[in-house]
N, C-alpha and C. Protein backbone atom coordinates (compact mmCIF):
# COMPACT_ATOMS: atom_id res chain seq x y z
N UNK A 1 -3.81 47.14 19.09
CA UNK A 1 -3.40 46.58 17.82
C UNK A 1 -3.28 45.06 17.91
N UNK A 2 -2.66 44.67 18.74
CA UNK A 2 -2.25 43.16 19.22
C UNK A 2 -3.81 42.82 19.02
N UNK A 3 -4.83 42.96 20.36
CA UNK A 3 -6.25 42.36 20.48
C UNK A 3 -6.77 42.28 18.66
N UNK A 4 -6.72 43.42 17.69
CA UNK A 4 -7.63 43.13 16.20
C UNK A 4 -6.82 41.95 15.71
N UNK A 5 -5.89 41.81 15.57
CA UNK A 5 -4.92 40.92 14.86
C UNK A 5 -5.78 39.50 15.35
N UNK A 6 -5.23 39.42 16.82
CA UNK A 6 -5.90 37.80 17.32
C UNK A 6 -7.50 38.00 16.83
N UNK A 7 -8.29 38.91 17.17
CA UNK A 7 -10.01 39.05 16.46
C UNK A 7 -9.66 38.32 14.88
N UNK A 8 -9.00 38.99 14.02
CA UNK A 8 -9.03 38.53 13.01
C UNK A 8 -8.43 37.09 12.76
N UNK A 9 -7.78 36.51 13.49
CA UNK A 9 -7.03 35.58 13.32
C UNK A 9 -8.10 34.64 13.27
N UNK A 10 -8.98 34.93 14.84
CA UNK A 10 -9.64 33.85 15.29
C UNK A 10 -11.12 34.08 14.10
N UNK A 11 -11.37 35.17 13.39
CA UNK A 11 -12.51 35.08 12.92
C UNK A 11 -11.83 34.29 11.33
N UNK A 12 -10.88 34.46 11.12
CA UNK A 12 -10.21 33.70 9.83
C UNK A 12 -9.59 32.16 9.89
N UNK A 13 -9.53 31.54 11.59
CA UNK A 13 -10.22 30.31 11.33
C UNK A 13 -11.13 30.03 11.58
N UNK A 14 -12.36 30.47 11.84
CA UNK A 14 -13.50 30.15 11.96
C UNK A 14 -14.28 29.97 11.11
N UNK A 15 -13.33 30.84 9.75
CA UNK A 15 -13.98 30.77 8.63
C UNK A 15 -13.90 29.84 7.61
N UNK A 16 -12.44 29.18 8.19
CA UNK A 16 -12.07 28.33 7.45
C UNK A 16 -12.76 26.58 7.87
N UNK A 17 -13.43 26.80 9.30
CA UNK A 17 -13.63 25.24 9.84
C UNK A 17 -14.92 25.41 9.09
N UNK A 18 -15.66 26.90 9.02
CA UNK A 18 -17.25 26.75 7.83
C UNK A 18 -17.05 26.29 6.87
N UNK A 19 -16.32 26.98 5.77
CA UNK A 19 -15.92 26.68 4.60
C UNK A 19 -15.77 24.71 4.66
N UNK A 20 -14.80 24.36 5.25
CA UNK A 20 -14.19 22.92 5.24
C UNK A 20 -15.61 21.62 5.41
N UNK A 21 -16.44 22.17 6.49
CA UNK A 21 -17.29 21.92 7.43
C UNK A 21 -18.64 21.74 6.05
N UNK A 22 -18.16 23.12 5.46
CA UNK A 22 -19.96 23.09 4.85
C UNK A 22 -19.76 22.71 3.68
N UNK A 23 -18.72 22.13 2.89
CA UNK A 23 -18.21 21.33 1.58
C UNK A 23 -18.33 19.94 2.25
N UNK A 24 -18.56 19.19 3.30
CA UNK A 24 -18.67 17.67 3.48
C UNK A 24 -17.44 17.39 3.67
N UNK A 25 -16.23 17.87 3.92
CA UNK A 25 -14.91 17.65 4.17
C UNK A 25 -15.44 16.28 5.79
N UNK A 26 -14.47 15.81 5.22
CA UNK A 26 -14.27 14.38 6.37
C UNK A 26 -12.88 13.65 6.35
N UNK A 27 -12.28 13.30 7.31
CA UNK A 27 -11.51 12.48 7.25
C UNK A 27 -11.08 11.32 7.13
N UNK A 28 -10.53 11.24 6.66
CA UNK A 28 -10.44 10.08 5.97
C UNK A 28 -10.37 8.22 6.85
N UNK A 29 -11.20 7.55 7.23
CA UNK A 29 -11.38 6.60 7.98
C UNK A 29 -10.46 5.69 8.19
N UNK A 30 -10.36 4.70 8.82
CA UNK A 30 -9.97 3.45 8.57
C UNK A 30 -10.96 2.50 8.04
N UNK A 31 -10.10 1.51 6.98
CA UNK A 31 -11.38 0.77 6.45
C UNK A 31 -11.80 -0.47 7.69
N UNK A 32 -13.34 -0.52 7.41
CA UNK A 32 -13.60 -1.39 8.53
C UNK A 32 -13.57 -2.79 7.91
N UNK A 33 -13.05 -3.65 8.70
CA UNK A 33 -13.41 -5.22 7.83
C UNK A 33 -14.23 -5.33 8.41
N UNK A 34 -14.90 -6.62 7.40
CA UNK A 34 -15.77 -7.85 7.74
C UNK A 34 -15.59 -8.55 9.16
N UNK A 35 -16.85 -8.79 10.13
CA UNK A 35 -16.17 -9.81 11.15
C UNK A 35 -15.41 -10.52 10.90
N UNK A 36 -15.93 -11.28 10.21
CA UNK A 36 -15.18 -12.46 9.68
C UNK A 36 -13.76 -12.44 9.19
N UNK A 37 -13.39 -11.30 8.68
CA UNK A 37 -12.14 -11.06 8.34
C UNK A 37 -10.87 -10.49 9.61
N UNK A 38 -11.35 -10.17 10.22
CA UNK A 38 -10.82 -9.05 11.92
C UNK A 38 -10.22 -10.42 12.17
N UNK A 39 -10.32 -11.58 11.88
CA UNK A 39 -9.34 -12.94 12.39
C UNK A 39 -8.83 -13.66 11.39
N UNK A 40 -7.55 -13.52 11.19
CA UNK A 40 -7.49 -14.31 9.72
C UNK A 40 -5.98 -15.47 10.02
N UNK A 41 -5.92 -16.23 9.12
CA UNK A 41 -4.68 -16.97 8.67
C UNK A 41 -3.83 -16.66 8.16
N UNK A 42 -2.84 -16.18 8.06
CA UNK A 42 -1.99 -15.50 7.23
C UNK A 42 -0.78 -16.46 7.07
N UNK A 43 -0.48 -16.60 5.83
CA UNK A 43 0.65 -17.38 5.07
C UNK A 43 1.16 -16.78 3.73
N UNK A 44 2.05 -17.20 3.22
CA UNK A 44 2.95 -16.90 2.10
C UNK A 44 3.63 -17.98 0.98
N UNK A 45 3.78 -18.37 -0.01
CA UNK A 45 4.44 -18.81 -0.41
C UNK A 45 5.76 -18.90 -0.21
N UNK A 46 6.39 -17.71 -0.08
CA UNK A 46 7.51 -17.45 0.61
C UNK A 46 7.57 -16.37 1.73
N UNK A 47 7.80 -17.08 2.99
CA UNK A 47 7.25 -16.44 4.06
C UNK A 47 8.82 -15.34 4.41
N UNK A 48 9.71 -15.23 3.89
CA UNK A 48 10.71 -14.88 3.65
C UNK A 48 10.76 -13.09 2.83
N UNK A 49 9.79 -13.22 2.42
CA UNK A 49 9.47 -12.02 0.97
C UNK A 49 9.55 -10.67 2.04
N UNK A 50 9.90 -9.76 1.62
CA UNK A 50 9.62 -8.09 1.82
C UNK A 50 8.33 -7.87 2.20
N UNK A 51 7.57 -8.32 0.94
CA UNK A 51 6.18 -8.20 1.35
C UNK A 51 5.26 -8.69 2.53
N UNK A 52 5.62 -10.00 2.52
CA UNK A 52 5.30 -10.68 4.01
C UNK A 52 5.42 -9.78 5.08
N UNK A 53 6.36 -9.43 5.38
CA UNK A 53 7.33 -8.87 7.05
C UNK A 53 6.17 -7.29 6.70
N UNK A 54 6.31 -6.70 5.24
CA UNK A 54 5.51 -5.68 5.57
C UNK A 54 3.72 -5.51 5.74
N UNK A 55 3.61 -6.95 5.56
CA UNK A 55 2.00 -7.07 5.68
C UNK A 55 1.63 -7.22 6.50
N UNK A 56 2.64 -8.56 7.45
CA UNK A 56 2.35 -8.40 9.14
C UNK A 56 2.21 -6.94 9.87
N UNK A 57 3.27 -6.06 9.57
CA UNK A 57 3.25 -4.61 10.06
C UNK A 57 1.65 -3.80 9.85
N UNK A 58 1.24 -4.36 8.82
CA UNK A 58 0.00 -3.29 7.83
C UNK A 58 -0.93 -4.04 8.76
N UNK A 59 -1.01 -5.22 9.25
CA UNK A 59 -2.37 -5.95 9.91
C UNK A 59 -2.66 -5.21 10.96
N UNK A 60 -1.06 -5.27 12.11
CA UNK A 60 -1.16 -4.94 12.95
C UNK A 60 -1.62 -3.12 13.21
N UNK A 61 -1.69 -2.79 12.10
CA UNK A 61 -1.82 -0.83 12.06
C UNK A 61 -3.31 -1.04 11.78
N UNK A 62 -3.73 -1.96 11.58
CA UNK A 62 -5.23 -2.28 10.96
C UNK A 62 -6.51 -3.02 12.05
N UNK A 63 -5.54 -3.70 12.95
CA UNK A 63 -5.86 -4.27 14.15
C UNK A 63 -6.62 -5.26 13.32
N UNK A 64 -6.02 -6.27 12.88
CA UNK A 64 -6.05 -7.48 12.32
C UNK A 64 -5.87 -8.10 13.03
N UNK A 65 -5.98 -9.42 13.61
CA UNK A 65 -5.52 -10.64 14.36
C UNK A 65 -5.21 -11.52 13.36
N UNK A 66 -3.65 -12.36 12.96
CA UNK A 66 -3.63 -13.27 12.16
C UNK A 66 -2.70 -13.50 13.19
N UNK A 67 -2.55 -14.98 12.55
CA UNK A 67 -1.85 -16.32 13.09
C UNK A 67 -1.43 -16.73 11.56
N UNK A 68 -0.73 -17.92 11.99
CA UNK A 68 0.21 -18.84 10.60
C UNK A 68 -0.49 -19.60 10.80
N UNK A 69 -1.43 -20.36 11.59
CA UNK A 69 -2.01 -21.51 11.84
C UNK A 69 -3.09 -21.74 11.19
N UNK A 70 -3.22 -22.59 10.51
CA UNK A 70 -4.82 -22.99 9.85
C UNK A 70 -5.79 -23.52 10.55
N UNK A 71 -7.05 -22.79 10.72
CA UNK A 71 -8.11 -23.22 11.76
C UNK A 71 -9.15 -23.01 10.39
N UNK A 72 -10.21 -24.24 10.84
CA UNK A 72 -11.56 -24.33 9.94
C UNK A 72 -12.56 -23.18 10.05
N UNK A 73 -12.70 -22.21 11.24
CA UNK A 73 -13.47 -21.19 11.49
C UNK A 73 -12.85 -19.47 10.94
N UNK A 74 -11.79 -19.78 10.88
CA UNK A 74 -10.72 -18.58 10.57
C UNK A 74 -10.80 -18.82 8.81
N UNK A 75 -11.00 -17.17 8.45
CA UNK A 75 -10.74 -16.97 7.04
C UNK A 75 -8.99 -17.05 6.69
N UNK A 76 -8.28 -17.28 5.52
CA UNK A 76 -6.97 -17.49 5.21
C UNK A 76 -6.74 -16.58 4.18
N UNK A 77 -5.29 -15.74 4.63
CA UNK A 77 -4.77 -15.00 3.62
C UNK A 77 -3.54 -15.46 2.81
N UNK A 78 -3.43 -15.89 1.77
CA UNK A 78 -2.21 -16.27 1.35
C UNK A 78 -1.53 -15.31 0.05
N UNK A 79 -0.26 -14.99 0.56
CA UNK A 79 0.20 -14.45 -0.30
C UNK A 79 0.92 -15.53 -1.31
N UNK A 80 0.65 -15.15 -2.98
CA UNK A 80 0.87 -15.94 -3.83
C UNK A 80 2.18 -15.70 -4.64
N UNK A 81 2.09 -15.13 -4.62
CA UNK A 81 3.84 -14.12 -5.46
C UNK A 81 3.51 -12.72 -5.39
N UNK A 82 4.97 -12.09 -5.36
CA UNK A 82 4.95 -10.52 -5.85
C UNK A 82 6.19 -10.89 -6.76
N UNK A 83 6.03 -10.11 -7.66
CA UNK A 83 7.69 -10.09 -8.79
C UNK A 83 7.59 -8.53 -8.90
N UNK A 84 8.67 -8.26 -9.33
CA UNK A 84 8.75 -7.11 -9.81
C UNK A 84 9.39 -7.20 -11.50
N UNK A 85 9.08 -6.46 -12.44
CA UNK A 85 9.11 -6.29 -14.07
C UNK A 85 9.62 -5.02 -14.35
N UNK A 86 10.90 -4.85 -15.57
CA UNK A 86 10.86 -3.68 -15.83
C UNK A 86 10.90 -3.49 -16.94
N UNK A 87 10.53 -2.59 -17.97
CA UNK A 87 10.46 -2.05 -19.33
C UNK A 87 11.24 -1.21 -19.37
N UNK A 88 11.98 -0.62 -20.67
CA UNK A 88 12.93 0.32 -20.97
C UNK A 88 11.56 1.59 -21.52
N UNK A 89 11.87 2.36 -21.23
CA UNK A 89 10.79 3.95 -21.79
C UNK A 89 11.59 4.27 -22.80
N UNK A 90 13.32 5.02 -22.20
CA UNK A 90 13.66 5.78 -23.28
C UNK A 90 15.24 5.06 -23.18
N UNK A 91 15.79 5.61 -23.90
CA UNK A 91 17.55 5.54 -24.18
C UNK A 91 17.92 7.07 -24.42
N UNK A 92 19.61 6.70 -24.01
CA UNK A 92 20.64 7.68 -23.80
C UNK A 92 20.67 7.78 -25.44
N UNK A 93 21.24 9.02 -25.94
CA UNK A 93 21.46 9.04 -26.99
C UNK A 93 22.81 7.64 -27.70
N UNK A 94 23.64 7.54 -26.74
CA UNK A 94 24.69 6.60 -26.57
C UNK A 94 24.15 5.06 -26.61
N UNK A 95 22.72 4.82 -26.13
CA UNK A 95 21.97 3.79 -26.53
C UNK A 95 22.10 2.53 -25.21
N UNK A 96 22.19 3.82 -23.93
CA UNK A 96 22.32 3.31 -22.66
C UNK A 96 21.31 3.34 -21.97
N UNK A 97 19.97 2.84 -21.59
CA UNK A 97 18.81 2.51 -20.77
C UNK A 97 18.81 4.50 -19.83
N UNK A 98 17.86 5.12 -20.32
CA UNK A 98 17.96 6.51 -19.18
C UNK A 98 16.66 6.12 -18.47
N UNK A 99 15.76 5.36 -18.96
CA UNK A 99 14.73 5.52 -17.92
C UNK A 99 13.89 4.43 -17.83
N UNK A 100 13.44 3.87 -17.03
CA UNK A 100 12.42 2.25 -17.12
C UNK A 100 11.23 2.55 -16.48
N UNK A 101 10.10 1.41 -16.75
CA UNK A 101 9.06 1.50 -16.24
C UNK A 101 9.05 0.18 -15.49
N UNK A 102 8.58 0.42 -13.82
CA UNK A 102 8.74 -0.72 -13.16
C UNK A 102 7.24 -1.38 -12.49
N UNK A 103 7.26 -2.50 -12.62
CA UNK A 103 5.94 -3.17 -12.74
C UNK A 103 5.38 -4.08 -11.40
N UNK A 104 5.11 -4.06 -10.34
CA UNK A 104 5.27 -4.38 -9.15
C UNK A 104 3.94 -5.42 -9.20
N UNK A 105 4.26 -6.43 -9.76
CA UNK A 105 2.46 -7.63 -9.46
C UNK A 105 2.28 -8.32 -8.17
N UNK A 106 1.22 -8.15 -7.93
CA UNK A 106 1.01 -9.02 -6.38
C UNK A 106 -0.02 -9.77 -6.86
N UNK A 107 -0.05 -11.40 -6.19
CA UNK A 107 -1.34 -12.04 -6.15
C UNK A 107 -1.77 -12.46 -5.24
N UNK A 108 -2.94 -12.67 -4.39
CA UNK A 108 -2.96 -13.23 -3.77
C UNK A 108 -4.49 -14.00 -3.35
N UNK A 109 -4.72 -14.71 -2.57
CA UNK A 109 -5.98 -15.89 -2.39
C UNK A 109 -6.45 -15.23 -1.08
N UNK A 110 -8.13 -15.14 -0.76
CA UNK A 110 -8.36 -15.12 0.62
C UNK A 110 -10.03 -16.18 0.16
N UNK A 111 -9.48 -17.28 1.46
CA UNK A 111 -10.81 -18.00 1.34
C UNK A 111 -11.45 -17.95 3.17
N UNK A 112 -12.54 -17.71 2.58
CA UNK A 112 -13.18 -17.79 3.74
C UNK A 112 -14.09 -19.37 3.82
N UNK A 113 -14.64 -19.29 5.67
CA UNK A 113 -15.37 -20.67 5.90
C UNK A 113 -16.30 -20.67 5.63
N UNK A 114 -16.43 -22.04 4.75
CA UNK A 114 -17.78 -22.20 3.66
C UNK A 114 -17.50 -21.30 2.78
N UNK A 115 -16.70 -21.11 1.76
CA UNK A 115 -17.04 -20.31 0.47
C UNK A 115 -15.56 -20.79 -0.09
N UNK A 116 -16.08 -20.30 -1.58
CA UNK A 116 -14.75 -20.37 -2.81
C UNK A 116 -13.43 -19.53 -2.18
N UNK A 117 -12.63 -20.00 -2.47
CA UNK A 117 -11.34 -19.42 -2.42
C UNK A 117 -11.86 -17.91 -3.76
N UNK A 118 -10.99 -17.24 -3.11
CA UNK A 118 -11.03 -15.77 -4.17
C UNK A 118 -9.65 -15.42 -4.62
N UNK A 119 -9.05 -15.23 -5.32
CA UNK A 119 -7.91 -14.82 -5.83
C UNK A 119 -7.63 -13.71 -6.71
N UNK A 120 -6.94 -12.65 -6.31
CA UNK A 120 -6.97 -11.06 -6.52
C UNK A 120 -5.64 -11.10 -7.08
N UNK A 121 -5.33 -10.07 -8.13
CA UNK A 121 -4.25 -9.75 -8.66
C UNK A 121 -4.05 -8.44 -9.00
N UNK A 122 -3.26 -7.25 -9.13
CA UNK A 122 -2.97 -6.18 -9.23
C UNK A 122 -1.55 -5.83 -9.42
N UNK A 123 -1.64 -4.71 -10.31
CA UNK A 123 0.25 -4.19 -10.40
C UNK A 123 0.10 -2.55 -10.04
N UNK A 124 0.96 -2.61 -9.82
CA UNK A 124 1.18 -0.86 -9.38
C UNK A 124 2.63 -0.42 -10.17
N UNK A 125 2.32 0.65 -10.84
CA UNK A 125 3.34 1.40 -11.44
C UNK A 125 4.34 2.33 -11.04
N UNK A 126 5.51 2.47 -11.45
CA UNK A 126 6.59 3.43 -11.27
C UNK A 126 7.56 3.76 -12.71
N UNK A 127 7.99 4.92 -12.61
CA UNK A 127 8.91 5.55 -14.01
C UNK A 127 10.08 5.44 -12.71
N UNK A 128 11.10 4.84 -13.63
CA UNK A 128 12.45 4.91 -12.75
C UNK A 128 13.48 5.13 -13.35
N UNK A 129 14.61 6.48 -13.49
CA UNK A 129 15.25 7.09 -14.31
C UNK A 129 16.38 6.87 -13.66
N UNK A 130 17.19 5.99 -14.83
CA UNK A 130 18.52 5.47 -14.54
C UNK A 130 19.60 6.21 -15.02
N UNK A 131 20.73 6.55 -13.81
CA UNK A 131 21.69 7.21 -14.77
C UNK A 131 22.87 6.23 -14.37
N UNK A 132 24.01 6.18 -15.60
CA UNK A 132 24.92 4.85 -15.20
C UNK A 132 26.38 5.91 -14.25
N UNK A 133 26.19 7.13 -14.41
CA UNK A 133 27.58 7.84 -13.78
C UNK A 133 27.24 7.53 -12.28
N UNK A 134 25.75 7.70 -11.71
CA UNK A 134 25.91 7.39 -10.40
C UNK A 134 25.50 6.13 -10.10
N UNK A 135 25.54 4.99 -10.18
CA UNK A 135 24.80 3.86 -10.14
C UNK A 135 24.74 3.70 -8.70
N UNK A 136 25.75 3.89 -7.82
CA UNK A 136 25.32 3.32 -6.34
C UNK A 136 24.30 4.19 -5.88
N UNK A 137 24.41 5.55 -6.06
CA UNK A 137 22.79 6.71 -5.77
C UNK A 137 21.80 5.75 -6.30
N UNK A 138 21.66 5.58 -7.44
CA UNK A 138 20.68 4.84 -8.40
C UNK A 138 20.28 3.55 -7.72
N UNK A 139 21.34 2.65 -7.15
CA UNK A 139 20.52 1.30 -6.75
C UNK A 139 20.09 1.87 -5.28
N UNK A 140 20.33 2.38 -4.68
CA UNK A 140 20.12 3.09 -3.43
C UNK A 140 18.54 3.35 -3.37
N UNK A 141 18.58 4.36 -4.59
CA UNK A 141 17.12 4.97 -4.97
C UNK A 141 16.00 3.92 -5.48
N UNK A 142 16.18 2.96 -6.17
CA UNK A 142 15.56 2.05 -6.76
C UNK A 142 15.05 1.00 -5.73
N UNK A 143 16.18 0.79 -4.96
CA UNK A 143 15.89 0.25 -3.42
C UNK A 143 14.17 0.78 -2.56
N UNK A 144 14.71 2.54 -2.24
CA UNK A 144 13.91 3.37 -1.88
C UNK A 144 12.26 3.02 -2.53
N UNK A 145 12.36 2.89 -3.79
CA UNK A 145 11.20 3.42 -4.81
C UNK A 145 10.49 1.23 -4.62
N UNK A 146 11.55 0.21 -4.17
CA UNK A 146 10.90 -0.85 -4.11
C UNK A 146 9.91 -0.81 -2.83
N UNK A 147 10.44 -0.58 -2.01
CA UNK A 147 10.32 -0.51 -0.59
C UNK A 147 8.70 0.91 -0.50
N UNK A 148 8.58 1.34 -1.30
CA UNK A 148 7.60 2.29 -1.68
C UNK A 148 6.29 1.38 -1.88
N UNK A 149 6.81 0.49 -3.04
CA UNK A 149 5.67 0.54 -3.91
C UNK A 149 5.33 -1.36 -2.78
N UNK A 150 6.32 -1.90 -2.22
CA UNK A 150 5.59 -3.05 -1.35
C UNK A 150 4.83 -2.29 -0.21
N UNK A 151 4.51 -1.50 0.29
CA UNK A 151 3.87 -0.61 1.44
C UNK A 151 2.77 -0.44 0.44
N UNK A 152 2.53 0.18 -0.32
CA UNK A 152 1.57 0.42 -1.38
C UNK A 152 0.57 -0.63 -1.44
N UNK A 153 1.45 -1.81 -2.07
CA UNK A 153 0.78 -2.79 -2.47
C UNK A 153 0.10 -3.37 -0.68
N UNK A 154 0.63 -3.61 0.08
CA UNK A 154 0.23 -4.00 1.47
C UNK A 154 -0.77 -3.42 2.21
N UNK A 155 -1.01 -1.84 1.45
CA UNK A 155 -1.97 -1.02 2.58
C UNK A 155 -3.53 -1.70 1.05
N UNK A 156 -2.61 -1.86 0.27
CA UNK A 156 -4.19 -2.06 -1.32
C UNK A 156 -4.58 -3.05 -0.53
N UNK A 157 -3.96 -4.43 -0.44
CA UNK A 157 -4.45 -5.77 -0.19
C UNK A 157 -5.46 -5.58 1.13
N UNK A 158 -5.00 -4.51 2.30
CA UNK A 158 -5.62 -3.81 3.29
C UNK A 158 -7.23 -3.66 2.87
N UNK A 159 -7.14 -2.30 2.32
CA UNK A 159 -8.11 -1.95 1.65
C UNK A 159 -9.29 -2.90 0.55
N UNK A 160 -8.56 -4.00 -0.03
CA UNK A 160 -9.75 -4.56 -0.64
C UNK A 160 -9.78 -6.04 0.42
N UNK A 161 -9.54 -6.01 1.10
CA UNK A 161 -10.33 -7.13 2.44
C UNK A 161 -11.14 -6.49 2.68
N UNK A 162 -11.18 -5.06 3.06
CA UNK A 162 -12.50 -4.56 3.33
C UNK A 162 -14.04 -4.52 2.42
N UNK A 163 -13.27 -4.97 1.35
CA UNK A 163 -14.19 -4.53 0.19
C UNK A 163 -14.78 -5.92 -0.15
N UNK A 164 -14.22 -7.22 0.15
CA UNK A 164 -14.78 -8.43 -0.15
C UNK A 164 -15.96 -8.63 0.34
């Protein structure tokens, strides 16, 4: 009894690596940069920002080489601002804010040697449902949901270096 069980086990993943295998299933890569990009300058307007400290982290998972230093052969990343924006969605019947929409903009410049500076901009969205009985849960969470959406924005900026 034991031996059919493992037979079947092993013929029911086998069936499953065909299935996966013969749909083009692939995993999902790392994006490759540009030579030219694999060495960059990296700066900030405010080198201080959330975003900064988490972009250094995203290079290094990316095997980026940046420096702060400006060299004529090295392409430059500068971060230009991030703000964050929020909109009201709905109200409490009481006419107390229950839920917002939060607006996360990043900009930023990458110029490479010999060419135009390029300058990219993007927002990324969130619904963020406020209740005022728990507010310290709430800024806690809102905290959580910032700290979300700068990782977000850091792995995008990732992703379209590759794409320049």
């Amino acid at each position: 009894m034991f031996r059919t069980s493992t037979f079947l086990g092993y013929i029911a993943l086998s069936l499953c690596i065909l299935v996966t295998a013969g749909c083009g299933f692939t995993l999902k890569q790392a994006s490759n940069l540009p030579t030219d990009l694999q060495q960059l300058t990296f700066s900030a307007v405010d080198p201080q920002s959330d975003l900064y400290r988490i972009m250094k982290k995203q290079f290094s998972l990316a095997k980026i080489d940046y420096k702060n230093e400006v060299r004529a052969d090295r392409a430059e990343l500068t971060l230009l601002s991030d703000q964050l924006d929020r909109r009201t969605l709905s109200l409490f019947p009481n006419g107390q804010v229950a839920e917002y929409e939060l607006t996360y903009g990043v900009r930023y410049q990458v110029t490479r040697p010999g060419a135009q500076a390029t300058e990219q901009y993007f927002e990324i969205y969130r619904n963020y449902q406020d209740d005022p009985d728990s507010a310290l849960a709430k800024a806690k969470e809102l905290e959580l949901i910032l700290s979300e959406m700068r990782l977000q924005a850091s792995r995008r900026i990732v992703r379209e270096l590759a794409q320049l």
